[in-house]
C-alpha atoms as a PDB file:
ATOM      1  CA  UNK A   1     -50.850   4.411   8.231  1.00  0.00           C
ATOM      2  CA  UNK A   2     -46.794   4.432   8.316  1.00  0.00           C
ATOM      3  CA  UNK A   3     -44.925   2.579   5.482  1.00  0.00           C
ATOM      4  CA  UNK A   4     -42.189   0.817   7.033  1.00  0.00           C
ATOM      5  CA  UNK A   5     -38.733   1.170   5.692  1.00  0.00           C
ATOM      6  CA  UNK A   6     -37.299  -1.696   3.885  1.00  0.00           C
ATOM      7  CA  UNK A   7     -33.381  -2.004   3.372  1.00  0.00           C
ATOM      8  CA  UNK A   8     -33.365  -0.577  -0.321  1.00  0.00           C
ATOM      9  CA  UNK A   9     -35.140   2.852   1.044  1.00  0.00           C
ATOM     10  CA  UNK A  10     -33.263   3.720   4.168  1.00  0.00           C
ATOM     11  CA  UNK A  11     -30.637   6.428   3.715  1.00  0.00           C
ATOM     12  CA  UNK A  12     -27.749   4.406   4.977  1.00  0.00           C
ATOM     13  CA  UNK A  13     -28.049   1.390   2.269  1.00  0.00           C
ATOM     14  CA  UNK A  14     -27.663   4.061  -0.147  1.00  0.00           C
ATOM     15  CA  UNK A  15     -25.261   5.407   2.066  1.00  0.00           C
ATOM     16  CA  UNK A  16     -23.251   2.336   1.910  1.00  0.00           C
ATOM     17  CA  UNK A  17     -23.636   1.237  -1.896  1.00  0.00           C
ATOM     18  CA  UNK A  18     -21.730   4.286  -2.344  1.00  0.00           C
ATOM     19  CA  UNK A  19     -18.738   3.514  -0.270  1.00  0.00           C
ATOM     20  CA  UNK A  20     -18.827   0.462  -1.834  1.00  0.00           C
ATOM     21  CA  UNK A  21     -18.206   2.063  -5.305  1.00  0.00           C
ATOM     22  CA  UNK A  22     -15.362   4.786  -4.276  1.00  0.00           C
ATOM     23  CA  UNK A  23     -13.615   1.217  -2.288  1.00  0.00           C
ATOM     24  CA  UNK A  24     -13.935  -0.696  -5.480  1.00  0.00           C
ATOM     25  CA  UNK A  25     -12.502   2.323  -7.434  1.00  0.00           C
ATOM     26  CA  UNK A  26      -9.833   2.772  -4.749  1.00  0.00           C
ATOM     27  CA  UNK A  27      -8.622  -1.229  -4.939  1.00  0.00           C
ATOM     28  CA  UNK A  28      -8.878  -0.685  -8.914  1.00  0.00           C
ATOM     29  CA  UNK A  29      -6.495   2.347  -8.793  1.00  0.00           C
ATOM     30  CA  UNK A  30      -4.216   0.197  -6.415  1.00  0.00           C
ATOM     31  CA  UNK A  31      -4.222  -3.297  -8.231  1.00  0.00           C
ATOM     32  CA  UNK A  32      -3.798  -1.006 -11.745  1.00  0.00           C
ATOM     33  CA  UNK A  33      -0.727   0.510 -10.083  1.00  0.00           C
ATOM     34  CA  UNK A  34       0.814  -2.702  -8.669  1.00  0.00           C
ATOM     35  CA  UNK A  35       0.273  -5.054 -12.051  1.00  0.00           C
ATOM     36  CA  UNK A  36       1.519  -2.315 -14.178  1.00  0.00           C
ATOM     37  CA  UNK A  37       3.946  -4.733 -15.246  1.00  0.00           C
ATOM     38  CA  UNK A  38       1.092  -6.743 -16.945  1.00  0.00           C
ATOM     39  CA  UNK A  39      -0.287  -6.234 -20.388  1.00  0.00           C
ATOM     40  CA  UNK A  40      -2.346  -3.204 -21.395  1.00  0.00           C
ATOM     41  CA  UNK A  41      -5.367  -5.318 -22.521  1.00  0.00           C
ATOM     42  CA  UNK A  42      -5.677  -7.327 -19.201  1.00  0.00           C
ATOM     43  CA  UNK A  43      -5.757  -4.053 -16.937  1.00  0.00           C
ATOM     44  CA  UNK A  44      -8.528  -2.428 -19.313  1.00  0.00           C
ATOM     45  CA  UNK A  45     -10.561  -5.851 -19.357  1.00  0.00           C
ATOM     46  CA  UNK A  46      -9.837  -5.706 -15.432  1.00  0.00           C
ATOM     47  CA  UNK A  47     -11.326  -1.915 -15.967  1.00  0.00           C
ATOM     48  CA  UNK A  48     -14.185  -2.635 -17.801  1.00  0.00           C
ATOM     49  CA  UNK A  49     -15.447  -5.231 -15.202  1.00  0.00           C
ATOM     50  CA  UNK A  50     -14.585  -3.258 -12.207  1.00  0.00           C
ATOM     51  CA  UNK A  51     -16.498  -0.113 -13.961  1.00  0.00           C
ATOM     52  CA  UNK A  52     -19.060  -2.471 -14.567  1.00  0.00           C
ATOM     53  CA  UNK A  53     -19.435  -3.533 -11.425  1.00  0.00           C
ATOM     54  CA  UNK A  54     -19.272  -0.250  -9.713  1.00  0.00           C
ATOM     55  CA  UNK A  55     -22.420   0.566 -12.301  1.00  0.00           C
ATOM     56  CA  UNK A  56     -24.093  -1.842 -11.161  1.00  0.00           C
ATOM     57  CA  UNK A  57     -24.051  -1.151  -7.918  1.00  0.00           C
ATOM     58  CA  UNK A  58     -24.563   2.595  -7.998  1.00  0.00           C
ATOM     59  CA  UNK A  59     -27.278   1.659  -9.959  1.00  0.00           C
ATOM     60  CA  UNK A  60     -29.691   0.256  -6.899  1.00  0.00           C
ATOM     61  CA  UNK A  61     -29.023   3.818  -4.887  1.00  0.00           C
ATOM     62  CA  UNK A  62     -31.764   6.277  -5.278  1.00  0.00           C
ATOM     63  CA  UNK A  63     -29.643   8.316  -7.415  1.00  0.00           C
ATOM     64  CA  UNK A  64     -28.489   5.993  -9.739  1.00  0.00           C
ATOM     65  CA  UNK A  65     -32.323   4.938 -10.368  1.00  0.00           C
ATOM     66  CA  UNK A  66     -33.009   8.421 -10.752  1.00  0.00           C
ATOM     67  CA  UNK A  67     -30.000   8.627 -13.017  1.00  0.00           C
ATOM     68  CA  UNK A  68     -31.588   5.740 -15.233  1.00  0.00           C
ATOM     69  CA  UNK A  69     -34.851   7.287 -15.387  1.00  0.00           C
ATOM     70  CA  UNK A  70     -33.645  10.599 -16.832  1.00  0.00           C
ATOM     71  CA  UNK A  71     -31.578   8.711 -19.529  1.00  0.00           C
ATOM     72  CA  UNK A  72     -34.723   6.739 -20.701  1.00  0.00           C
ATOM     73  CA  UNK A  73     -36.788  10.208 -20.753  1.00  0.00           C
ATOM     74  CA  UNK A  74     -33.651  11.900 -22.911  1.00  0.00           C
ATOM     75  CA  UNK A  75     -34.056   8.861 -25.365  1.00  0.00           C
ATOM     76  CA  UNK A  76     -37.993   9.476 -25.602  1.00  0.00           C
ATOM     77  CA  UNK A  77     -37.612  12.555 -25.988  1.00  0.00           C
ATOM     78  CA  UNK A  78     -34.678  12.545 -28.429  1.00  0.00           C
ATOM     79  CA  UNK A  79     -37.007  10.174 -30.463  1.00  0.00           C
ATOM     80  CA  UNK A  80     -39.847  13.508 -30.716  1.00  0.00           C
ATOM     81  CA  UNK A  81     -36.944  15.509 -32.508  1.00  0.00           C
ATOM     82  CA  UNK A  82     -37.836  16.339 -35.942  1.00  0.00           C
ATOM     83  CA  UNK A  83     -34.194  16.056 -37.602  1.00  0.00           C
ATOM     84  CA  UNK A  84     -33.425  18.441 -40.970  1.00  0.00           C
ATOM     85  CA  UNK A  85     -33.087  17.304 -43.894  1.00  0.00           C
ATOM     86  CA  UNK A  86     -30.178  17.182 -46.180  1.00  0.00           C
ATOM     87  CA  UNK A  87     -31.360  19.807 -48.549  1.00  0.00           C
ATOM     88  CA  UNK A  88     -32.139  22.315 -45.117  1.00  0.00           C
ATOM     89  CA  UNK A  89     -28.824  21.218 -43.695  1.00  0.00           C
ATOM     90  CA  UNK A  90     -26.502  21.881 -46.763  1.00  0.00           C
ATOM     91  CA  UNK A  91     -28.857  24.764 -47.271  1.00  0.00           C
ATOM     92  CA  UNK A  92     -28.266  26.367 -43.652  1.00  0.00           C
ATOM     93  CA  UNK A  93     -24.499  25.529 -44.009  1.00  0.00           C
ATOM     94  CA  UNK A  94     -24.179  27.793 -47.154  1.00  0.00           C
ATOM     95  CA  UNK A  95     -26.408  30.615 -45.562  1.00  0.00           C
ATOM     96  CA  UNK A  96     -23.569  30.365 -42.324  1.00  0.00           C
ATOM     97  CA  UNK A  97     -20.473  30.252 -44.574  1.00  0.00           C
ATOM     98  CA  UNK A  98     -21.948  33.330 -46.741  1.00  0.00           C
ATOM     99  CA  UNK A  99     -23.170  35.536 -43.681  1.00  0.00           C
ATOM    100  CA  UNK A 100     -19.447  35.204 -42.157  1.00  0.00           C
ATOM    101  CA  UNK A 101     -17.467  36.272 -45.436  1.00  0.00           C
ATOM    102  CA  UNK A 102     -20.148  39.136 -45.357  1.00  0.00           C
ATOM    103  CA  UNK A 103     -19.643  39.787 -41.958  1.00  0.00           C
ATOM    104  CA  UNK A 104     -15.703  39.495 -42.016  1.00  0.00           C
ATOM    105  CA  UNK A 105     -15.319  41.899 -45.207  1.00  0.00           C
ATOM    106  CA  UNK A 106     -17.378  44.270 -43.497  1.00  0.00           C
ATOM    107  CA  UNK A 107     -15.284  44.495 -40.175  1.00  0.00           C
ATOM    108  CA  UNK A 108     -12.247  44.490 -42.536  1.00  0.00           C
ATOM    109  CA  UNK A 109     -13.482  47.330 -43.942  1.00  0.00           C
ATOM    110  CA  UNK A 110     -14.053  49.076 -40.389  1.00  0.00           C
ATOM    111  CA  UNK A 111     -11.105  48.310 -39.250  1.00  0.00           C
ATOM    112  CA  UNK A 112      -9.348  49.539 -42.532  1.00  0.00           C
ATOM    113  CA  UNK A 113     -11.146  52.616 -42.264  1.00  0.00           C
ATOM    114  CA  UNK A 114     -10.407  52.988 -38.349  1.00  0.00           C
ATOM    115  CA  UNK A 115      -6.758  52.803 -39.395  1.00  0.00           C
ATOM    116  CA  UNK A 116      -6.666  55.110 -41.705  1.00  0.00           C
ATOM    117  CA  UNK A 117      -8.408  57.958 -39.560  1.00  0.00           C
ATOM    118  CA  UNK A 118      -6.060  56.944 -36.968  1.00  0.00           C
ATOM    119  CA  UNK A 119      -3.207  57.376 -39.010  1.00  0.00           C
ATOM    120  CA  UNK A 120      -4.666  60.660 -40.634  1.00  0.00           C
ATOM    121  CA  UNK A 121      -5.935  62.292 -37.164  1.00  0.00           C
ATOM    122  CA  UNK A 122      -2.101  61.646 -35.603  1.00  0.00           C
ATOM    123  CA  UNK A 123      -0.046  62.605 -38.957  1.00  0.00           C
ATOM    124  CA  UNK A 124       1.476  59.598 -39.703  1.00  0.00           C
ATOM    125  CA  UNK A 125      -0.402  59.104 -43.193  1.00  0.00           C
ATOM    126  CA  UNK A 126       0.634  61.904 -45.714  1.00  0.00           C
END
């Protein structure tokens, strides 16, 4: 049996939701351009409910549903992480800062080295 297509699931809702959001974005961009005489705050509050808005909206398309659904799956899954402790964090930190001393002394030493059978190879070291 065919489904029939309501108004949310055709491709040119969507379609249109969108435009919606890039003309909203486009008036913003104007009206921030032509009250640039006004105060900071006002334009940003202006900002916040226009980007609000335009949220909203992109928020019925398919994508911004799909959008939604991936952020509450991150935040499930974010809750699954087992975090370190302090003890293994402060520990790890140390075991970083000591194994790149090691590792910069011992390229300081090749590099010394490399410089000094450069210098003794083309005579310019006694």
């Amino acid at each position: 049996m065919m489904k029939s297509l309501t108004t949310e699931q055709t491709p040119q809702s969507g379609l249109w939701k969108w435009v919606c959001v890039v003309l909203l974005l486009v008036i913003g961009i104007a009206a921030n351009t032509y009250f640039a005489q006004v105060a900071g705050a006002l334009r940003a509050i202006g900002w916040i409910v226009l980007l609000a808005a335009c949220a909203a909206i992109a928020a019925m398309t398919a994508q911004g549903k799909a959008v939604i659904a991936f952020s509450k799956d991150a935040r499930l899954e974010l809750r699954k992480v087992v975090w370190p402790s302090r003890l293994e964090t402060t520990q790890t930190t140390l075991m970083v800062i000591v194994l790149v001393i090691v590792m910069s002394l011992i390229l300081w030493g090749i590099d010394t080295f490399l410089m000094w059978a450069i210098g003794w190879m083309t005579g310019q070291r006694g």
